[in-house]
Protein backbone atom coordinates (compact mmCIF):
# COMPACT_ATOMS: atom_id res chain seq x y z
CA UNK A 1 0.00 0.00 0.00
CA UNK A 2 2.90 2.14 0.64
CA UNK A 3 4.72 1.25 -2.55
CA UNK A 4 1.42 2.34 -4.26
CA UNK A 5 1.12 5.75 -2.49
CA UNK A 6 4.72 6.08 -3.27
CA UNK A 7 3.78 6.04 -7.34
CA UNK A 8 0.99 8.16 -6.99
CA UNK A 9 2.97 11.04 -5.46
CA UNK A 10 5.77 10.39 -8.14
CA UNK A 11 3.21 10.88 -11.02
CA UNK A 12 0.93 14.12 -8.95
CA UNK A 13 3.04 16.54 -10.53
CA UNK A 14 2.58 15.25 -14.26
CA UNK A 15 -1.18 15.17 -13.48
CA UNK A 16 -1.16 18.53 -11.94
CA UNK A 17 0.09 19.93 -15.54
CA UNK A 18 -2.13 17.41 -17.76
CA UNK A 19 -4.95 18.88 -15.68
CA UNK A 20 -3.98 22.61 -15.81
CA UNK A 21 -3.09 21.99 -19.77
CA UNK A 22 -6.48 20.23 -20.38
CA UNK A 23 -8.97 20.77 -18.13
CA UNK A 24 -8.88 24.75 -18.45
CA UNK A 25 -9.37 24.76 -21.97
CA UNK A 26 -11.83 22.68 -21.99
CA UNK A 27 -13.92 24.08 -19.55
CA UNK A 28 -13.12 27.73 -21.02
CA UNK A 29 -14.34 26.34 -24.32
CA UNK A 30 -17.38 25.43 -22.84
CA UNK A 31 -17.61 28.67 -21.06
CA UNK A 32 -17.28 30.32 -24.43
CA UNK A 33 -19.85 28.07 -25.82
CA UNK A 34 -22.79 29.94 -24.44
CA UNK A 35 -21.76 33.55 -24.35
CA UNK A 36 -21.35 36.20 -27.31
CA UNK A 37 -18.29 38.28 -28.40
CA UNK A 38 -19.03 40.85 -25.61
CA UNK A 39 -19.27 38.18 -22.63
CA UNK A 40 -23.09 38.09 -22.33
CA UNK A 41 -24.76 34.79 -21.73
CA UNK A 42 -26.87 33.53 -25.16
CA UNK A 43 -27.03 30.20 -23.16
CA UNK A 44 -28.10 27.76 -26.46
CA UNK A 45 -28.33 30.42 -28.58
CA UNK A 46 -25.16 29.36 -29.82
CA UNK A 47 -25.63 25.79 -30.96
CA UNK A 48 -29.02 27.21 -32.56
CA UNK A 49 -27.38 29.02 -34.84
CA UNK A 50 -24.29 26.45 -35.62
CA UNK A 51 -26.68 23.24 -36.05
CA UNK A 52 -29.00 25.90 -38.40
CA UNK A 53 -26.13 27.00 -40.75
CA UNK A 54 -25.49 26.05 -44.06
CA UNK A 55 -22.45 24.92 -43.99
CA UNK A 56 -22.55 22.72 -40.89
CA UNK A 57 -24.32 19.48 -42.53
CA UNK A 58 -22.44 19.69 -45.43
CA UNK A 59 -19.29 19.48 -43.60
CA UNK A 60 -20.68 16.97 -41.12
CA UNK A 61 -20.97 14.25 -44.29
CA UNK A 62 -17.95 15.39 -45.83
CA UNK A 63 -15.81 14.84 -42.33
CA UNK A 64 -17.42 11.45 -42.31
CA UNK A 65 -16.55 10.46 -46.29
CA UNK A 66 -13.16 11.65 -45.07
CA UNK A 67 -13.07 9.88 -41.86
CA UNK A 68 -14.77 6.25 -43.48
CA UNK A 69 -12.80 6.54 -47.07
CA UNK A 70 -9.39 7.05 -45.37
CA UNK A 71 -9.46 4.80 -42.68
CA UNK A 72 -10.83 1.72 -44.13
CA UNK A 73 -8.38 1.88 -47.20
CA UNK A 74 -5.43 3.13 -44.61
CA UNK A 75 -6.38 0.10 -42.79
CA UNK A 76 -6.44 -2.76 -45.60
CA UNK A 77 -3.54 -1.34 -47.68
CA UNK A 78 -1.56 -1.15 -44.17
CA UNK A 79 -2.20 -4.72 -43.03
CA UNK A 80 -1.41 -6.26 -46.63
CA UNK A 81 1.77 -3.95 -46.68
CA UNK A 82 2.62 -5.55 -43.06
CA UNK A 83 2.06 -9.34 -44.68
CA UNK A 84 4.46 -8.21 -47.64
CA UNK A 85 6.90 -6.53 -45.51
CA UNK A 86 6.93 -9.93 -42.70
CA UNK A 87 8.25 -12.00 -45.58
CA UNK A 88 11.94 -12.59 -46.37
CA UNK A 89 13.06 -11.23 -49.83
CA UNK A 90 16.07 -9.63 -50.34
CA UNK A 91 16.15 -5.76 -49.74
CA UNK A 92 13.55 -6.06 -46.97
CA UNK A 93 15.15 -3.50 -44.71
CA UNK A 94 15.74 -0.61 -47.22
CA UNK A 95 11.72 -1.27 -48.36
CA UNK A 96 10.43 -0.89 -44.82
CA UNK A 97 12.58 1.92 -44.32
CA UNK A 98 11.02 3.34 -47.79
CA UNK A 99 7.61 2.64 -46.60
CA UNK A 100 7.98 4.73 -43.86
CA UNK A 101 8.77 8.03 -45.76
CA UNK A 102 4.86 8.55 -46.58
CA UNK A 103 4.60 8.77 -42.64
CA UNK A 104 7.62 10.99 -41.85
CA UNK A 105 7.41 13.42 -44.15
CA UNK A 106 5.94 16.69 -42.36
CA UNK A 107 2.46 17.18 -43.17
CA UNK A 108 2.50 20.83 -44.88
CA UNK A 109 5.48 19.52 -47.14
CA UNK A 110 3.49 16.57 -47.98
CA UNK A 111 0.31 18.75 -48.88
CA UNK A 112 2.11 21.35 -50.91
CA UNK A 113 4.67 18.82 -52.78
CA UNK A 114 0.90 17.00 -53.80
CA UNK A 115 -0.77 20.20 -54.57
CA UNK A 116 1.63 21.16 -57.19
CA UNK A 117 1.37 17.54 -58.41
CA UNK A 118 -1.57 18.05 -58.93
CA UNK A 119 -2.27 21.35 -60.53
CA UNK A 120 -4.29 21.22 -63.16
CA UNK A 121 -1.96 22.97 -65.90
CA UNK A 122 1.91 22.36 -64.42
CA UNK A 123 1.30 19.15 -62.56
CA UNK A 124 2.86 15.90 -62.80
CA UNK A 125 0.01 13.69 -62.60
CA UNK A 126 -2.25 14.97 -65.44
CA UNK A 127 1.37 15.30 -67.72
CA UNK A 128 1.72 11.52 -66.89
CA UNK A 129 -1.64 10.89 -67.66
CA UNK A 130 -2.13 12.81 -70.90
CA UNK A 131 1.38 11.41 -72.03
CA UNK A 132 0.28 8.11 -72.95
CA UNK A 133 -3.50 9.45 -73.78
CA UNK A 134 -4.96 7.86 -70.31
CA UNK A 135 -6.99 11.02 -70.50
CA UNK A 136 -7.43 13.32 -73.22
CA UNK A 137 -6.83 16.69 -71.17
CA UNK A 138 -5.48 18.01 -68.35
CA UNK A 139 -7.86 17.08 -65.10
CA UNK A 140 -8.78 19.99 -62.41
CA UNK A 141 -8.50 17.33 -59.34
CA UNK A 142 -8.55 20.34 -56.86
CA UNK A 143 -11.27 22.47 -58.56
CA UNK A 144 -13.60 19.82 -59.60
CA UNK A 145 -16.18 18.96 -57.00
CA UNK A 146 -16.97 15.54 -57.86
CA UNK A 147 -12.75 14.83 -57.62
CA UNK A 148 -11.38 17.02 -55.06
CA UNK A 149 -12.56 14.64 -51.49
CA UNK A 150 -11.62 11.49 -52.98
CA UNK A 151 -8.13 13.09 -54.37
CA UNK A 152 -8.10 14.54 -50.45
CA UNK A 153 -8.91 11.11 -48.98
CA UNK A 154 -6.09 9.54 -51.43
CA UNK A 155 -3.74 11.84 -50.20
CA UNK A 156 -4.83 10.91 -46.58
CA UNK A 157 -4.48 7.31 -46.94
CA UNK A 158 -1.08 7.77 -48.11
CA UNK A 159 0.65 9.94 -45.57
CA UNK A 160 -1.03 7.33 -43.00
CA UNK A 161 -1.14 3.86 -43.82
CA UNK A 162 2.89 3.66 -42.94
CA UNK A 163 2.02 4.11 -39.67
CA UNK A 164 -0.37 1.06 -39.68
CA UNK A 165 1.66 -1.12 -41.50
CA UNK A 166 4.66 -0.73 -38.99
CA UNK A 167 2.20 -1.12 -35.86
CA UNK A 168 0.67 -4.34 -37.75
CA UNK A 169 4.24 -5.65 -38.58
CA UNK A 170 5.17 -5.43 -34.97
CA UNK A 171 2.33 -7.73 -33.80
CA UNK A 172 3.38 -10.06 -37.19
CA UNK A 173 6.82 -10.50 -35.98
CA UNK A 174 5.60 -11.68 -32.08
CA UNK A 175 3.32 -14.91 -33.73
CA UNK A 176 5.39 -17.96 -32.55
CA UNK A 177 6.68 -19.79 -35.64
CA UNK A 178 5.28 -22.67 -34.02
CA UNK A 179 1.91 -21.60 -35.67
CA UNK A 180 3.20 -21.20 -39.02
CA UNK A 181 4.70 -24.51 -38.55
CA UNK A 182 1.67 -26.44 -37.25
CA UNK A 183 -0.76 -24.27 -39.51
CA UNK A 184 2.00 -25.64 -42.48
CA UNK A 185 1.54 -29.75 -41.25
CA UNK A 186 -2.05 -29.05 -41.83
CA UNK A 187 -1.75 -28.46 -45.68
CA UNK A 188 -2.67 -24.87 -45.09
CA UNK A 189 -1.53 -22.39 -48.15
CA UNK A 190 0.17 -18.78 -47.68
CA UNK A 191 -3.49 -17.12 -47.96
CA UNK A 192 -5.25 -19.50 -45.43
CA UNK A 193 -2.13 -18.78 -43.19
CA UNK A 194 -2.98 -14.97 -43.32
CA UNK A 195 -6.29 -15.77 -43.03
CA UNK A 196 -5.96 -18.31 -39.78
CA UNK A 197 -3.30 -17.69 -38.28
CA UNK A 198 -1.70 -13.87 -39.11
CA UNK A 199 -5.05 -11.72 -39.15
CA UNK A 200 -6.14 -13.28 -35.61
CA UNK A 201 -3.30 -12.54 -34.01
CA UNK A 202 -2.87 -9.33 -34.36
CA UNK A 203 -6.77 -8.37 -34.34
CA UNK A 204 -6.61 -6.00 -31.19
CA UNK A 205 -3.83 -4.25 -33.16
CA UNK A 206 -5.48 -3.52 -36.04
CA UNK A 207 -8.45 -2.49 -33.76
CA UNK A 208 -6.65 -0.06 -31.75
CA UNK A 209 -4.61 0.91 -34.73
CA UNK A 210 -8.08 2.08 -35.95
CA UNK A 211 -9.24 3.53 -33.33
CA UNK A 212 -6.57 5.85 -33.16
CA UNK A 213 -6.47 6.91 -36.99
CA UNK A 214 -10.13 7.97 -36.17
CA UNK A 215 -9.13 10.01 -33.61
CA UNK A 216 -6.36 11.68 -35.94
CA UNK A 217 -8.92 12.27 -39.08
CA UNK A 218 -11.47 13.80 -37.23
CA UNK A 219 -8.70 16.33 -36.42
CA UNK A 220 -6.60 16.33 -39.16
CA UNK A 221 -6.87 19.39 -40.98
CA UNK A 222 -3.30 20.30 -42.31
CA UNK A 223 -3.89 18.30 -45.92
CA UNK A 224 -6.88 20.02 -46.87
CA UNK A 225 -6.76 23.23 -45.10
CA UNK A 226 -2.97 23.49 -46.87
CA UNK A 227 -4.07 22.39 -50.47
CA UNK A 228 -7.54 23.72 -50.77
CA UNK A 229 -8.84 25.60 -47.18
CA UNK A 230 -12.08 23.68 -47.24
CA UNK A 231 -12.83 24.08 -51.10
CA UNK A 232 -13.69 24.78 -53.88
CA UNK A 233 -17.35 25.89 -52.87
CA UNK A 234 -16.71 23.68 -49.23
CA UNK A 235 -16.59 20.18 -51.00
CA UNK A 236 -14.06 19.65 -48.24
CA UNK A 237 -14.94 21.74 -45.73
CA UNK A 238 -15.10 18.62 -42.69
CA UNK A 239 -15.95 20.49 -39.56
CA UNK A 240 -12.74 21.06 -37.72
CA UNK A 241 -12.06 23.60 -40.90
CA UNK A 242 -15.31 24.80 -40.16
CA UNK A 243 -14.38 25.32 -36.12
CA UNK A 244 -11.11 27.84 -37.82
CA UNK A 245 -13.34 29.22 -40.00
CA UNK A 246 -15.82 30.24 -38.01
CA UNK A 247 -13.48 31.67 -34.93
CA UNK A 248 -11.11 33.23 -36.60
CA UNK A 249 -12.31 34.08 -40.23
CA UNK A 250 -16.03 35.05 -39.11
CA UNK A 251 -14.98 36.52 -35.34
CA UNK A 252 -17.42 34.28 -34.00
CA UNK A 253 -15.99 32.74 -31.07
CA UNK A 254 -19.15 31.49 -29.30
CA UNK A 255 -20.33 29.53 -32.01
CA UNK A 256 -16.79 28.19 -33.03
CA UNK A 257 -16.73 26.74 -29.52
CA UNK A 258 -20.21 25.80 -29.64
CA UNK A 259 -19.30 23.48 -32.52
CA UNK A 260 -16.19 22.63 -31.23
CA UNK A 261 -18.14 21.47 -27.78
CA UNK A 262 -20.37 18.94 -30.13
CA UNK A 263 -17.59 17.61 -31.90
CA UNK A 264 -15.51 17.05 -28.42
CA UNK A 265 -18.84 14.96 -27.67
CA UNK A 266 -18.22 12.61 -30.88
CA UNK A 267 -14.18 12.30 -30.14
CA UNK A 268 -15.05 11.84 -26.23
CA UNK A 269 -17.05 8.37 -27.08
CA UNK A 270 -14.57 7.46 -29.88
CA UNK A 271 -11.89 7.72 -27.15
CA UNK A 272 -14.10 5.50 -24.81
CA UNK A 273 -14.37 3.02 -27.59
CA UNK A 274 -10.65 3.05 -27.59
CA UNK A 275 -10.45 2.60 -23.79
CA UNK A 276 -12.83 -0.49 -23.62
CA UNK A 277 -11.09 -2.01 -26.80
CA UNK A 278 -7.61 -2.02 -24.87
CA UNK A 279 -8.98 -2.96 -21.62
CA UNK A 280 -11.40 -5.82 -22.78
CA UNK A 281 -7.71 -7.53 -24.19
CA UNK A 282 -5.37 -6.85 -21.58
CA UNK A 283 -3.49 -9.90 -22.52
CA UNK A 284 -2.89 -8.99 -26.26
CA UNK A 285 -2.56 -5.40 -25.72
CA UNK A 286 0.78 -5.58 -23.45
């Protein structure tokens, strides 16, 4: 019991300044939440006139296309990178260390090297395109509506699905090759071994691993607030652009935090998500 007390007073300190560091602005957010420019209370006069803007649904289904599209293909090409990367071929260790520039790279560098890729008269993509005639003329990926969230979410899962394929590769290399071994005396083929004996195993990983990419999209906002600040005509305006926007473009610092209190809501119960998933496998998760 002493022992115990002991750690607790070693780790008040650190609490004391995750407190002060979170707990203020949080609470001052909510403070600001129902009060106008001046101070005055509005109580939910606020949220009345966030939820009945124009611009709030639209970027409430556009942060969840972003959120869905990037981490489900973040996830899949991240585990089968993982599988690739767990084999032995020659070169292994300077295409992991390859893999892993995606990830690295800082994210304003990555968004303006891929917006000049991508612009629709100098860029490299539509040159390599038009070059062999894959398409006839130059594409506007970040002015066209119907191609600038999926170039976005392509973007995305590239700068992120490193990140799952190391974490996945690090549960790979922990299966006892007594498995493999037993899974191979059974007849079983390099696609049934992924299936049976790979993909369980690391199951809480690629679980949490999701979990926390969630958590990242729905803030993430350097990509498209670098390469296109929430447009053209807010095709990918997701709502944490939409919390900027409104605070410090419009001067409306209630409502930002209004809609900043809402979406602290959605991330609070993704978080819990997180927290059961880890603590419901204690034994895989250490």
């Amino acid at each position: 019991m002493q022992k115990q007390s002991t750690g607790y007073l070693f780790v008040l300190p650190a609490l004391m300044v995750l407190g002060m560091l979170i707990a203020y602005p949080v609470a001052y957010t909510g403070l600001l939440s129902v009060t106008d420019n001046a101070g005055n209370y509005v109580g939910l006069d606020n949220f009345r006139r966030v939820l009945s803007a124009r611009a709030t649904p639209t970027a409430f289904w556009n942060t969840l296309w972003w959120v869905f599209g990037s981490i489900v293909f973040q996830v899949i090409l991240g585990v089968l990178t993982a599988i690739l990367l767990n084999q032995n071929f020659r070169g292994r260790a300077v295409v992991r260390s390859v893999t892993l520039v995606p990830w690295v790279v800082p994210g304003i560098v990555a968004a303006t090297t891929w917006a000049w890729m991508l612009h629709t008269e100098f860029g490299i993509i539509n040159y390599m395109l038009t070059g062999p005639g894959l398409i006839d003329e130059p594409v506007g990926w970040l002015t066209n509506g119907s191609t600038v969230l999926p170039v976005m979410i392509a973007i995305n899962i590239w700068k992120m699905f490193p990140f799952v394929a190391i974490m996945v590769l690090a549960g790979l290399q922990s299966i006892s090759n007594d498995l493999y071994e037993a899974a191979r005396i059974d007849g079983a083929s390099f696609w049934e071994e992924v299936r049976y004996v790979m993909l369980p195993q690391v199951r809480t990983v690629i679980v949490a691993v999701t979990l926390l990419l969630v958590i990242w999209a729905l803030n993430h906002i350097t990509i498209i607030y670098a390469i296109t600040r929430g447009g053209p005509a807010n095709r990918t305006l997701i709502t944490p652009i939409q919390i900027f926007r409104t605070a410090f473009e419009s001067v409306q610092f209630g409502q930002a935090a209004a809609l900043s209190v809402m979406f602290f809501a959605v991330a609070i119960v993704v978080v819990f998500i997180y927290i059961r998933t880890l603590a419901s496998n204690p034994e895989e998760t250490r």
